[in-house]
Protein backbone atom coordinates (compact mmCIF):
# COMPACT_ATOMS: atom_id res chain seq x y z
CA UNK A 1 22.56 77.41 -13.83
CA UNK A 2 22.22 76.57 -17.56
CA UNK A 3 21.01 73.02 -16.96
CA UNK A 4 18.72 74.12 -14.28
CA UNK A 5 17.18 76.49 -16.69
CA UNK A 6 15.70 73.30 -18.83
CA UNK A 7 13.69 72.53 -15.96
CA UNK A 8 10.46 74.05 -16.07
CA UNK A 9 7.29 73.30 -18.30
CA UNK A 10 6.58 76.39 -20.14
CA UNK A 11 4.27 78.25 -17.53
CA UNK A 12 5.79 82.13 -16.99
CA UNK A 13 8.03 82.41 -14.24
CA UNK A 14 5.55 85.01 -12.09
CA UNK A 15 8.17 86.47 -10.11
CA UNK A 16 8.93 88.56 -13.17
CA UNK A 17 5.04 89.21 -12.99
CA UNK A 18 4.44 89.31 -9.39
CA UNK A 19 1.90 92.01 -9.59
CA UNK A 20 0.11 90.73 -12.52
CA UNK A 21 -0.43 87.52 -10.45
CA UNK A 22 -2.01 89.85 -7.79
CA UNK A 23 -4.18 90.88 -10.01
CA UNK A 24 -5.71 88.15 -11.05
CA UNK A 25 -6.19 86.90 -7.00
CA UNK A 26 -7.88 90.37 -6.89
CA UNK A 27 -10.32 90.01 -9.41
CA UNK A 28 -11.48 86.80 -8.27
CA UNK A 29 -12.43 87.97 -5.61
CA UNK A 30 -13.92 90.60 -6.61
CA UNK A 31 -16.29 88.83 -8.33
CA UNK A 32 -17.22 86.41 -5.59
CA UNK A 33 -18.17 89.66 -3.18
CA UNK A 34 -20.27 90.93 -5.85
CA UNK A 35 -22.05 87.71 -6.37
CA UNK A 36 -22.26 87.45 -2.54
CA UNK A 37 -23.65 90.94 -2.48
CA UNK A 38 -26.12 89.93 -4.90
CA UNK A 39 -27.23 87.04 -3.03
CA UNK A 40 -27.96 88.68 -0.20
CA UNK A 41 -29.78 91.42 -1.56
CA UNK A 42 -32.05 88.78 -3.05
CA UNK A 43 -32.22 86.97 -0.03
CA UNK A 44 -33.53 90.30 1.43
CA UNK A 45 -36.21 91.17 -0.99
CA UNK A 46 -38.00 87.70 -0.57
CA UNK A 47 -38.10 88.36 3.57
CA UNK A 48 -39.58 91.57 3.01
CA UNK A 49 -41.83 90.30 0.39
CA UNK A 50 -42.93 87.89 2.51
CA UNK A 51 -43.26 90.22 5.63
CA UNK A 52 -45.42 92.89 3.77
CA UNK A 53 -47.78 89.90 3.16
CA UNK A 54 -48.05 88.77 6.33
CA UNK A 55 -48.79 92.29 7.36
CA UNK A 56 -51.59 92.46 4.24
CA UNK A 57 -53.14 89.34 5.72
CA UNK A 58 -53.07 89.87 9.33
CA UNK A 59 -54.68 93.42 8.65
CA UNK A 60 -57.60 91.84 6.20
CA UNK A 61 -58.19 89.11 8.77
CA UNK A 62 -59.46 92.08 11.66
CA UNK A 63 -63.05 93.18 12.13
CA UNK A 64 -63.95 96.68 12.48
CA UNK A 65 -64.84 97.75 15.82
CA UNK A 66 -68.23 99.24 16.65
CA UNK A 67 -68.24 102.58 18.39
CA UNK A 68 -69.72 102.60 21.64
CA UNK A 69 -72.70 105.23 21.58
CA UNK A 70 -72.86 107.91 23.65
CA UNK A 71 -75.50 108.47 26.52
CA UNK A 72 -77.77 111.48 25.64
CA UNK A 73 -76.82 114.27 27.42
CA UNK A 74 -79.93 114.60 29.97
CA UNK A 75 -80.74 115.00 33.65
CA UNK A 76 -80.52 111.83 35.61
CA UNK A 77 -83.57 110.99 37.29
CA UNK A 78 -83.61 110.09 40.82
CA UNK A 79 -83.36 106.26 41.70
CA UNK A 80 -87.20 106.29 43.26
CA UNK A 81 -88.28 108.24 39.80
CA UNK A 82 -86.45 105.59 36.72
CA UNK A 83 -83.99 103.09 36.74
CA UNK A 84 -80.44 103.96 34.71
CA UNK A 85 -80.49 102.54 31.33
CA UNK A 86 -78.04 100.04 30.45
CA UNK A 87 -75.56 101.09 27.13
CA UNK A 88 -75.54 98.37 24.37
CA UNK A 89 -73.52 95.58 24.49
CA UNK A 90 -70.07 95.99 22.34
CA UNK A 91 -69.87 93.09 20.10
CA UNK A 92 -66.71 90.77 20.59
CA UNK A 93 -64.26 90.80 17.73
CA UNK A 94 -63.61 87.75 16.20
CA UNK A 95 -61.32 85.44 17.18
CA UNK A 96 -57.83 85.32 14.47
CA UNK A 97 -57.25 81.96 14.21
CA UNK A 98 -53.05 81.35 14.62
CA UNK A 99 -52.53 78.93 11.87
CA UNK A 100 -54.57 80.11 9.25
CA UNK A 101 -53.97 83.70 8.67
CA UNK A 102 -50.35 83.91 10.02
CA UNK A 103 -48.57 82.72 6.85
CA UNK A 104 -45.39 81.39 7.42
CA UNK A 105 -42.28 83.30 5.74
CA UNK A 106 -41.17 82.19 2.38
CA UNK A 107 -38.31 79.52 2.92
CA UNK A 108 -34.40 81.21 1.83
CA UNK A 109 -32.99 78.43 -0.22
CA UNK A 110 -29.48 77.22 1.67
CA UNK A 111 -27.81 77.68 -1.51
CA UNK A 112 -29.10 80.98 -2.03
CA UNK A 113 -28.30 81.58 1.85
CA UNK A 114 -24.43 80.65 1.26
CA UNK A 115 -21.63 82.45 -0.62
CA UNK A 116 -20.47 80.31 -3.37
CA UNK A 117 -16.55 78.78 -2.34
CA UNK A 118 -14.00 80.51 -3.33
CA UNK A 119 -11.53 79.06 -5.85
CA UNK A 120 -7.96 79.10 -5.69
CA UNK A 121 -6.47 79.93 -9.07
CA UNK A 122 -2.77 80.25 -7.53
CA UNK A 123 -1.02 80.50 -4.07
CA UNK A 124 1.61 82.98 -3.36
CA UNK A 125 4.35 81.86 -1.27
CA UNK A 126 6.43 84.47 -0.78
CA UNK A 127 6.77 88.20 -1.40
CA UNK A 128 9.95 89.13 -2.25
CA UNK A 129 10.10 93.22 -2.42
CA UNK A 130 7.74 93.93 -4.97
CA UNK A 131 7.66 90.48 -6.81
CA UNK A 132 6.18 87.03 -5.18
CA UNK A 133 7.25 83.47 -5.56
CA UNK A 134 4.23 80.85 -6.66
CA UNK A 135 3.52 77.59 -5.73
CA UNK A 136 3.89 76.38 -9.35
CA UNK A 137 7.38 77.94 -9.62
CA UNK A 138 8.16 75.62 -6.42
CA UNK A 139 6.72 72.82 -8.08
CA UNK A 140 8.64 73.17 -11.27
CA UNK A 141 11.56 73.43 -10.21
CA UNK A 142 11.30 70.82 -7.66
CA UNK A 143 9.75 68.44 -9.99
CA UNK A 144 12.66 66.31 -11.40
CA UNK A 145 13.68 66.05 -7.63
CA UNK A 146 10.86 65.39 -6.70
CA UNK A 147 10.49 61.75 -9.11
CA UNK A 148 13.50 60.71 -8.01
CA UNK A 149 12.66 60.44 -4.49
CA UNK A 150 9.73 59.05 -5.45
CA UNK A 151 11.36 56.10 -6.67
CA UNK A 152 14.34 55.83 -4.44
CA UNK A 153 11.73 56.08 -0.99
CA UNK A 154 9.61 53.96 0.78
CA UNK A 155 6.14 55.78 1.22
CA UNK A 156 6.92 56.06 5.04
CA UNK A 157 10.02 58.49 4.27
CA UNK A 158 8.67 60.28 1.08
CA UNK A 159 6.25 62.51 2.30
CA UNK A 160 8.69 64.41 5.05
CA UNK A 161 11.53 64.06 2.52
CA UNK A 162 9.42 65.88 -0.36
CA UNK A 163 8.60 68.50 1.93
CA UNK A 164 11.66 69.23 3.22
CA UNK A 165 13.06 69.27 -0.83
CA UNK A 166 10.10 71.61 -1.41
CA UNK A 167 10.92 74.13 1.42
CA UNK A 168 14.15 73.92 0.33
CA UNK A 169 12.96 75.21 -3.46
CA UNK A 170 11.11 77.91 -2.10
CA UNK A 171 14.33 79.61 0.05
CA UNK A 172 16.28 78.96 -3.22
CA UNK A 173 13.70 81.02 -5.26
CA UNK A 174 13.66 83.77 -2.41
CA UNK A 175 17.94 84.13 -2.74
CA UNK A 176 17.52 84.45 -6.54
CA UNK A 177 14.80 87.10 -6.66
CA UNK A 178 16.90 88.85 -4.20
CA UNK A 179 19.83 88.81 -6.08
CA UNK A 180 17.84 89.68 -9.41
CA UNK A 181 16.52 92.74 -7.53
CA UNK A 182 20.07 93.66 -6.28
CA UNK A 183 21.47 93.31 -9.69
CA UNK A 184 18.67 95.47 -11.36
CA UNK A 185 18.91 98.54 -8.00
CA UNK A 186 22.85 98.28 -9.04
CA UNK A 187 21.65 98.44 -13.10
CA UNK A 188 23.92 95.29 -13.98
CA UNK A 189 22.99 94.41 -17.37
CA UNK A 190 23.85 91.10 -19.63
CA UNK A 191 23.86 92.06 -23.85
CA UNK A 192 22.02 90.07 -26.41
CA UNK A 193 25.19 88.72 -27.50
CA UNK A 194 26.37 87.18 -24.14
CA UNK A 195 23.19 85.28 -23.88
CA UNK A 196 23.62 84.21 -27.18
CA UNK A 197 26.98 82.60 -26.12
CA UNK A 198 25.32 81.36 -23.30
CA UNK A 199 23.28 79.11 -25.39
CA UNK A 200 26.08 78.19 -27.61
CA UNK A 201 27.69 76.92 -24.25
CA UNK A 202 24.45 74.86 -23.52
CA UNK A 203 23.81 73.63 -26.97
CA UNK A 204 27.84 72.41 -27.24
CA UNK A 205 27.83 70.50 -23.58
CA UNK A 206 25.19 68.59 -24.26
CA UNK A 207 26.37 67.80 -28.16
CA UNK A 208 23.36 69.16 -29.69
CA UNK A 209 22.23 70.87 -32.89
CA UNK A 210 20.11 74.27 -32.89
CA UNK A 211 17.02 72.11 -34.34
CA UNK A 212 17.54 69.29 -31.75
CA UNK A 213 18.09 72.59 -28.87
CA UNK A 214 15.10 74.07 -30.19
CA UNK A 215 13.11 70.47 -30.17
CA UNK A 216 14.64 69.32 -26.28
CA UNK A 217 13.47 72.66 -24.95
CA UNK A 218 9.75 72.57 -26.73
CA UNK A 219 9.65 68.84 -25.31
CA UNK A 220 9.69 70.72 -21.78
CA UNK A 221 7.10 73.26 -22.65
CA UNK A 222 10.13 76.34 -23.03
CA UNK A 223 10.07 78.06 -26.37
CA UNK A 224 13.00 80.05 -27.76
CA UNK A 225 12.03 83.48 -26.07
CA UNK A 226 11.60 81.84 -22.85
CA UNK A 227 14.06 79.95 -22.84
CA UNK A 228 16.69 83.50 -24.13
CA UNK A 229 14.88 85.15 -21.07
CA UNK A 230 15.52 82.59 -18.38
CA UNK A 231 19.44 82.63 -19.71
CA UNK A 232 19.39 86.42 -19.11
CA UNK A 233 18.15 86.03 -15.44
CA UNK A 234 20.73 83.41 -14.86
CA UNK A 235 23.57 85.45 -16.46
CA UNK A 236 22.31 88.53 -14.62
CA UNK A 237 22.44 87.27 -11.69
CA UNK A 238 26.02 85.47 -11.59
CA UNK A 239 27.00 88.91 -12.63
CA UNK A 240 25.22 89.98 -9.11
CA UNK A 241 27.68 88.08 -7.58
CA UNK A 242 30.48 88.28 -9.35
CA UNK A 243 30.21 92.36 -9.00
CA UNK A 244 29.42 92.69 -5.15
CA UNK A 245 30.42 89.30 -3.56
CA UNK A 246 33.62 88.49 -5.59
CA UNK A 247 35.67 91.73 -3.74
CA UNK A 248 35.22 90.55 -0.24
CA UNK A 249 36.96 87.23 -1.10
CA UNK A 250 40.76 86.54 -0.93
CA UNK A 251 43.00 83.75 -0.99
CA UNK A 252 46.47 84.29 -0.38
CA UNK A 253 49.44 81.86 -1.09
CA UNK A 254 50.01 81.24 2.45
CA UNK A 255 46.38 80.40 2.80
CA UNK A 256 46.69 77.40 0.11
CA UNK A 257 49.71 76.17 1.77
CA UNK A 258 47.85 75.41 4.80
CA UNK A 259 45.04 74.28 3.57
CA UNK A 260 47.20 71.79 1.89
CA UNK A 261 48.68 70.72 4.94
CA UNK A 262 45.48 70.57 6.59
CA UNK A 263 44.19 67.84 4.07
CA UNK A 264 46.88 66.11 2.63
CA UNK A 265 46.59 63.39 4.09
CA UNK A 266 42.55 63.37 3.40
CA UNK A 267 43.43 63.58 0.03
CA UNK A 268 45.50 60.49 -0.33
CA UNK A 269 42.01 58.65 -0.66
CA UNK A 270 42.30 54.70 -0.55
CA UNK A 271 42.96 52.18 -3.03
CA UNK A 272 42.83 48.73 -1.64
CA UNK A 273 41.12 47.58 1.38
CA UNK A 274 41.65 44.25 3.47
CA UNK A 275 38.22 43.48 4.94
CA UNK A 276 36.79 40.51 7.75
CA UNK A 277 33.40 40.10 8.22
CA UNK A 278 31.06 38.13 10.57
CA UNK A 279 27.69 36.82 8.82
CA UNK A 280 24.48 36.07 10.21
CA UNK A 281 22.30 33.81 8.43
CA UNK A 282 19.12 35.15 7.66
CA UNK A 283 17.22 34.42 4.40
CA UNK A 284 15.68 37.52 2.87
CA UNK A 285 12.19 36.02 2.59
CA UNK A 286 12.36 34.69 6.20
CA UNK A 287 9.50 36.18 8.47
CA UNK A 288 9.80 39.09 10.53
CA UNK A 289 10.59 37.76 13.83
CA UNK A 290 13.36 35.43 11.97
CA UNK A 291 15.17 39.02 11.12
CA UNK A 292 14.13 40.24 14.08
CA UNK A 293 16.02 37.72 15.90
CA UNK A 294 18.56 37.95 13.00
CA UNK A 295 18.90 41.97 14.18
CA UNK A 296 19.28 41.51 17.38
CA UNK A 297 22.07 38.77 17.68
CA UNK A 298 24.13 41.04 15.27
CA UNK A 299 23.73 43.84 17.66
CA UNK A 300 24.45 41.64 20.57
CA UNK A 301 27.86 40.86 18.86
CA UNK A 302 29.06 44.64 17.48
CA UNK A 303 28.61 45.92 21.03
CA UNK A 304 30.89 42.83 22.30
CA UNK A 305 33.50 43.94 19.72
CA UNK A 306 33.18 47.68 20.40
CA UNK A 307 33.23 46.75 23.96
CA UNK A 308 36.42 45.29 23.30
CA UNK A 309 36.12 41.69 22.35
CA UNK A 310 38.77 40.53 19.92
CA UNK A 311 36.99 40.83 16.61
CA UNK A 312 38.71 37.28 14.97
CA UNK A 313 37.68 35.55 18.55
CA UNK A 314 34.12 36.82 17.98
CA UNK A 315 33.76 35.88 14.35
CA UNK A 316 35.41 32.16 15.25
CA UNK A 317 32.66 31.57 17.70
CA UNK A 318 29.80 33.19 16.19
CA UNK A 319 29.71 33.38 12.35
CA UNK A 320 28.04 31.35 9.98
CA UNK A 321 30.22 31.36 7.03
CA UNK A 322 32.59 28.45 7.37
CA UNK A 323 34.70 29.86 5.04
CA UNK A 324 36.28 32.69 6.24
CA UNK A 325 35.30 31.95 10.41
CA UNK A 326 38.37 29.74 10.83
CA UNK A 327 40.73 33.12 9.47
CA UNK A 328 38.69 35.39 11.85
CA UNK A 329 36.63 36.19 8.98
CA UNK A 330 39.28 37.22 6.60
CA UNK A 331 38.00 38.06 3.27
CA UNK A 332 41.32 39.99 1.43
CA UNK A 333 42.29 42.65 -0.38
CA UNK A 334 39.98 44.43 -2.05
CA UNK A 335 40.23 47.43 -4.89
CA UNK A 336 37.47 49.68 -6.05
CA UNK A 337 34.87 48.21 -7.80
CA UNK A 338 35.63 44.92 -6.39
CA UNK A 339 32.89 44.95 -3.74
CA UNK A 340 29.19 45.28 -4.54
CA UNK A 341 28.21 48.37 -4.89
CA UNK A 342 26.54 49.25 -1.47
CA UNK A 343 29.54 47.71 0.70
CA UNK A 344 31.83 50.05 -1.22
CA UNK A 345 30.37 52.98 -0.52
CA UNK A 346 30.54 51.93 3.13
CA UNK A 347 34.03 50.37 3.42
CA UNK A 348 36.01 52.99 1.86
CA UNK A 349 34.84 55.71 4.22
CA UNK A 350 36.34 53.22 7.08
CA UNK A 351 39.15 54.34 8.52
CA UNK A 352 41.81 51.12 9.63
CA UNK A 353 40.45 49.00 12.03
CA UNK A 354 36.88 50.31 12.24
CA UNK A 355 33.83 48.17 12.55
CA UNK A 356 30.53 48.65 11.32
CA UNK A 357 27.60 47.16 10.79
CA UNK A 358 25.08 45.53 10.68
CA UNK A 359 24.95 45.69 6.67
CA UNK A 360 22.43 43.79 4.95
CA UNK A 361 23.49 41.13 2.03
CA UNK A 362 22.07 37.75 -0.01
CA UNK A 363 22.81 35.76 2.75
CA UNK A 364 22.31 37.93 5.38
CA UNK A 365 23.71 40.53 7.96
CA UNK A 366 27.09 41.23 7.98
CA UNK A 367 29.46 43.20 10.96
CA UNK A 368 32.73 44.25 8.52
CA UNK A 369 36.34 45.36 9.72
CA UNK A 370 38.82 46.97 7.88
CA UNK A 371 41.76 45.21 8.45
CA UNK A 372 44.77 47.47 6.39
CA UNK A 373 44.23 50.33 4.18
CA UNK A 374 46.45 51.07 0.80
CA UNK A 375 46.77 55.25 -0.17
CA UNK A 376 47.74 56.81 -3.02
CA UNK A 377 51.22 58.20 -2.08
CA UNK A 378 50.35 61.83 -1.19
CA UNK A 379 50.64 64.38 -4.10
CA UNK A 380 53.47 67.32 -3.51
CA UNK A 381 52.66 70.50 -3.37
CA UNK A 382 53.66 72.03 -6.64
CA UNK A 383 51.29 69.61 -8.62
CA UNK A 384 48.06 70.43 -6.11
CA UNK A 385 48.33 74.31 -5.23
CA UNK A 386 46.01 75.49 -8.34
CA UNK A 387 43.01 72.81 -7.41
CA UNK A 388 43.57 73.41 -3.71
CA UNK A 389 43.63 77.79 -4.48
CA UNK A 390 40.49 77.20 -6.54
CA UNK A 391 38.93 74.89 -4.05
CA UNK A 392 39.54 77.53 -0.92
CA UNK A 393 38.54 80.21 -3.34
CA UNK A 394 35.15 78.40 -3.95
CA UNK A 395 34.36 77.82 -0.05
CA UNK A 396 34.96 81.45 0.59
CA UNK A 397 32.47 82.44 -1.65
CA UNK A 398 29.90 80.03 -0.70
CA UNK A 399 30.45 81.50 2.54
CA UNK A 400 30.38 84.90 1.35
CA UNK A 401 28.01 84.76 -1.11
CA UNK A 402 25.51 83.23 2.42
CA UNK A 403 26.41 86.07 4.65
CA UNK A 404 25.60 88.76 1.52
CA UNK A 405 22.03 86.99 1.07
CA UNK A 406 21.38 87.40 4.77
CA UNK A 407 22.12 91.16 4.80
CA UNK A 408 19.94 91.67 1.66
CA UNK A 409 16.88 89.95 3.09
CA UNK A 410 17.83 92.28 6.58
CA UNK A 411 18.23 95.39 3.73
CA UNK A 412 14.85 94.23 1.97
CA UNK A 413 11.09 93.43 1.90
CA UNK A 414 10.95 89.42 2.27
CA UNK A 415 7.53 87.96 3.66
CA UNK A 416 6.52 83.74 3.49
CA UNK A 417 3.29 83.61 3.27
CA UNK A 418 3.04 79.78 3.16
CA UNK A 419 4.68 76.69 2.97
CA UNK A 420 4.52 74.59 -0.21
CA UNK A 421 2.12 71.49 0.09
CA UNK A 422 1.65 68.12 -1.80
């Protein structure tokens, strides 16, 4: 936990902070619904503005109508006598031409119209009880992870790998919030003076003065009182542990002395391989269907062999190094660090007479048997039973330590809100 503490680039943890982070979310967007408030208040002055004008217009536009007058109020004569005189003609209002005095509204400007984006000043992952987890905390701590897969990928793989590490990050901060808030709810505290030690430990492992200490950790952004606080977390936190998932765990002598008996054998790792191999030829700058051809006829021949084809009668009629095909590929003994580097790490997981393969090389792919294998004579018991106790003890309380986190995020508050992106 000390090394990983080295890790970050000086921004504040925010879990320690969670609701301060809130805060600042919150007033963001405050701010953008007051300036959308705003905006559409002045979007709804210049419609009525431009209504009550309209109105104005339409109103000056009218004529006034003249009365009709009335008839005087006298006898009518008979039809033989007068005729009936006819009223006045009522004049015809003008006509309000459509175009010309109905204005046409005052045009809202789209980016009045629109409320401005918001912007994202953080993302909260996770809430852990009454603290969150930030994107940037995933990113921190995933970062040196992060550059080596970068490096050791192909593009293709990257991507889903880097997500996977990042998801990974995230349940990792989750657990240690949750045992921070377990260790504070059981008030486990760490003194000055332990920390101190702490960084004594740090300083010593990695052969360092306090000036060069102080100068590594300002290289990654962490300045002494950071650096003192993230120790304290750590330390508080082991203490967690140590306090409420140590108990549950036992290991009793019978329990080493099986284990030892259960992987004695495993133990007695080996030292000297004799390895055949069958080659085919395939330059590495030869064109894809060349190694496509080259794949396939290596394929052909490992499921002859697993099938259960002699391996030396396979490798006499089919491989292309004249050297070794006449021995049924023999190639001899071979100890650790003999073998280039990727072979090795292949080969001595093999157990005796395994094949595998295809495995790429300079001259192409190779199918390899392992012939014999030379052990380390097995260990007795007397000289293994501390590494093997302290070995069982540590896979107890991985397994422990697991279950306890699952009934403290059963106990507690623990919400993802999202998944960390690239």
């Amino acid at each position: 936990m000390m090394g990983m503490a080295i890790r970050k680039a000086g921004q504040p943890t925010g879990r320690a902070r969670g609701l301060a982070g809130v805060s600042r979310v919150s007033c963001v967007s405050c701010v953008s619904y007051v300036r959308r408030v705003d905006i559409l208040r002045g979007t709804r002055a210049v419609v009525a503005a431009g209504l009550f004008a309209l109105a104005g217009q339409v109103a000056a536009a009218k004529p006034a109508v003249t009365a009709v007058p009335t008839p005087a109020a006298t006898a009518v004569p008979t039809p033989a006598a007068t005729a009936v005189p006819t009223p006045p003609t009522v004049p015809t209002p003008p006509t309000v031409p459509t175009q010309a005095t109905v204005p046409t509204p005052p045009t809202v400007p789209t980016s009045a119209a629109k409320a401005p984006a918001p912007i994202v000043i953080e993302r909260v992952l996770a809430v852990v009880g009454d603290a969150i987890v930030l994107e940037s905390e995933v990113g921190l701590r995933a970062a040196p992870l992060v550059a080596e897969l970068e490096e050791q990928l192909s593009p293709s793989d990257r991507q889903r790998r880097v997500r996977a590490l990042l998801r990974q990050v995230l349940e990792e901060l989750v657990d240690e919030e949750l045992i921070t808030q377990a260790a504070a709810e059981a008030e486990l505290e760490v003194t000055a003076e332990e920390v101190d030690r702490a960084i004594d430990d740090v300083r010593r492992s990695n052969k360092m003065t306090d000036a060069q200490l102080t100068e590594a950790l300002a290289a990654q952004g962490y300045s002494t009182a950071s650096y003192r606080k993230e120790i304290r977390r750590n330390l508080v936190r082991m203490r967690a542990i140590n306090v409420m998932v140590r108990p549950r765990v036992s290991v009793t002598d019978d329990d080493v002395r099986a284990f030892y008996d259960r992987t004695a054998a495993q133990s007695a790792g080996p030292t000297e391989l004799d390895v055949a191999h069958l080659l085919v030829r395939v330059a590495p700058d030869a064109a894809d269907d060349v190694k496509d051809a080259a794949r396939r006829k290596a394929g052909e021949l490992l499921a002859r062999i697993r099938a259960g084809e002699d391996f030396a009668k396979v490798t006499l009629e089919a491989s292309e190094d004249p050297a070794s095909r006449e021995a049924g590929g023999d190639l001899g003994w071979f100890k650790r660090g003999e073998l280039p580097t990727e072979w090795e790490e292949a080969l001595f997981t093999m157990a005796q007479g395994e094949v595998r393969g295809p495995i790429a090389g300079p001259q192409g792919l190779h199918l390899f048997k392992v012939v014999a294998v030379k052990r380390e004579p097995t260990r007795p018991f007397e000289e293994q039973q501390t590494r093997l106790r302290q070995q069982l003890f540590g896979e107890r309380m991985d397994k422990a330590t697991r279950q306890w986190l699952e009934e403290l995020r059963k106990k507690g508050h623990v919400e993802l809100k999202a998944q960390p992106t690239r």
